[in-house]
Protein backbone atom coordinates (compact mmCIF):
# COMPACT_ATOMS: atom_id res chain seq x y z
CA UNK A 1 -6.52 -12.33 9.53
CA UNK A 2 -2.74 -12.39 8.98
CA UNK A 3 -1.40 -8.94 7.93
CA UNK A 4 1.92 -10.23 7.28
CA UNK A 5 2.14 -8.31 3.83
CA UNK A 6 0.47 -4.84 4.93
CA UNK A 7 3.15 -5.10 7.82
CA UNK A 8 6.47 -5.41 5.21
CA UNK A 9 4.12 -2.79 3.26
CA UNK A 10 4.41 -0.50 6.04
CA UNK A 11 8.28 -1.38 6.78
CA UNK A 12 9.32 -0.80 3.28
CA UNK A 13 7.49 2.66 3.25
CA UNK A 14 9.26 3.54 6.91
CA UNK A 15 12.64 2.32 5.51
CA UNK A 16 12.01 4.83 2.17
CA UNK A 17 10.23 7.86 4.54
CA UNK A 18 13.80 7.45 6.81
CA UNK A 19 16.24 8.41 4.22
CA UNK A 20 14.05 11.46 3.63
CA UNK A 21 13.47 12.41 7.85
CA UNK A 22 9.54 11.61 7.30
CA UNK A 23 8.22 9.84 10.84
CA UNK A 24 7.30 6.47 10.73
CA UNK A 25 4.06 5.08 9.93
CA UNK A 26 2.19 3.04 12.45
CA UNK A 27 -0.72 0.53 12.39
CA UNK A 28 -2.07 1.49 15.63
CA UNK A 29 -3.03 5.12 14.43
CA UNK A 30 -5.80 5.97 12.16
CA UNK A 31 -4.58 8.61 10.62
CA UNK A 32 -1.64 6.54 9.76
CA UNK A 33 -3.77 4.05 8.54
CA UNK A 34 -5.57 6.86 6.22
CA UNK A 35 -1.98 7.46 4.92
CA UNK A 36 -1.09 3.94 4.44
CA UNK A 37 -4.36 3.46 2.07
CA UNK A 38 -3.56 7.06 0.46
CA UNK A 39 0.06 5.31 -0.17
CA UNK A 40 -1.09 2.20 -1.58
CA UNK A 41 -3.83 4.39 -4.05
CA UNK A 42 -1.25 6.08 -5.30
CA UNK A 43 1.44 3.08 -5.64
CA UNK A 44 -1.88 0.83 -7.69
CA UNK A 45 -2.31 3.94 -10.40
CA UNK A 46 -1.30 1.93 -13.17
CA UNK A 47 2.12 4.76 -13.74
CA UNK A 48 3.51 3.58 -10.49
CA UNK A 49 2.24 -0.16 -10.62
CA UNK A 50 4.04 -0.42 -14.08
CA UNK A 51 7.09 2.14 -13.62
CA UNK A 52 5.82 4.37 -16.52
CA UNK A 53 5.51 0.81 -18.84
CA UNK A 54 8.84 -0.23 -17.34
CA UNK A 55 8.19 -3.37 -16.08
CA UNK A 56 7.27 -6.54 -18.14
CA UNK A 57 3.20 -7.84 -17.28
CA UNK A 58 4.68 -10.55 -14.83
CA UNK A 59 6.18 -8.24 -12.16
CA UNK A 60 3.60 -5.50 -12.70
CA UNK A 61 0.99 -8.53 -12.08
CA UNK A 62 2.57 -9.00 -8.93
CA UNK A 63 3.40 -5.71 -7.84
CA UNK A 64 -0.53 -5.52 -7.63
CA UNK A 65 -1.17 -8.82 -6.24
CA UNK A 66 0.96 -7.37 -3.18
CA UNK A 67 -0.86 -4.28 -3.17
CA UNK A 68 -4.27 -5.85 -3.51
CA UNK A 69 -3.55 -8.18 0.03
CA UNK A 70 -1.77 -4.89 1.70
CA UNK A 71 -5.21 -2.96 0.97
CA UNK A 72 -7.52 -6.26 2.31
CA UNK A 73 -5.72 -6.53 4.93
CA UNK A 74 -5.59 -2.78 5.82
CA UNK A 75 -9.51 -2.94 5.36
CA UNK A 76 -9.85 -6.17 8.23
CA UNK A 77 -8.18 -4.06 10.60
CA UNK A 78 -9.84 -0.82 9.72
CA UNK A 79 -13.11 -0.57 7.81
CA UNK A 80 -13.32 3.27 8.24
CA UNK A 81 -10.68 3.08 5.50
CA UNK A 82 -11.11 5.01 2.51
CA UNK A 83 -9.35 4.29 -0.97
CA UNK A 84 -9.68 5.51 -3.99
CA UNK A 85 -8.44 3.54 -7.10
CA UNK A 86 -8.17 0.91 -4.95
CA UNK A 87 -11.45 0.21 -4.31
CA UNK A 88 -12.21 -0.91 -7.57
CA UNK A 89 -9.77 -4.09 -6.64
CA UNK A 90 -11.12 -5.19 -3.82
């Protein structure tokens, strides 16, 4: 499976985690991969996904399109992965 979009997922979060000294996540370890899902649960709660009612329906329709395909793929490449109010999406 391509994991083209978990991949810029996990780039944007690196890019954000660098301006604040955090280490960078990585796809090869599983407890990075834990973090990764933990990040995307808390990005699809629907304050996040919508920036507090923020955004109009089209880009908050997207925003968790993106999310949705970062998860599934996330999931092909580990199925030890746990989510939360993700799960319900995929």
């Amino acid at each position: 499976m391509n994991i083209r979009t978990l991949e810029q997922y996990v780039e944007q979060k690196n890019r954000w985690g660098a301006l604040f000294g955090n280490q960078p996540l990585s796809l090869l370890n599983a407890a990075d991969r834990q973090k990764i899902a933990d990040s995307i649960d808390a990005d699809i709660s629907p304050e996040n996904l919508s920036c507090d009612g923020e955004l109009p329906r089209s880009q908050v329709q997207q925003r968790l399109r993106v999310l949705v395909r970062a998860a599934q793929e996330l999931q092909s490449i580990d199925p030890s992965i746990q989510f939360g109010e993700t799960e319900g999406w995929l």
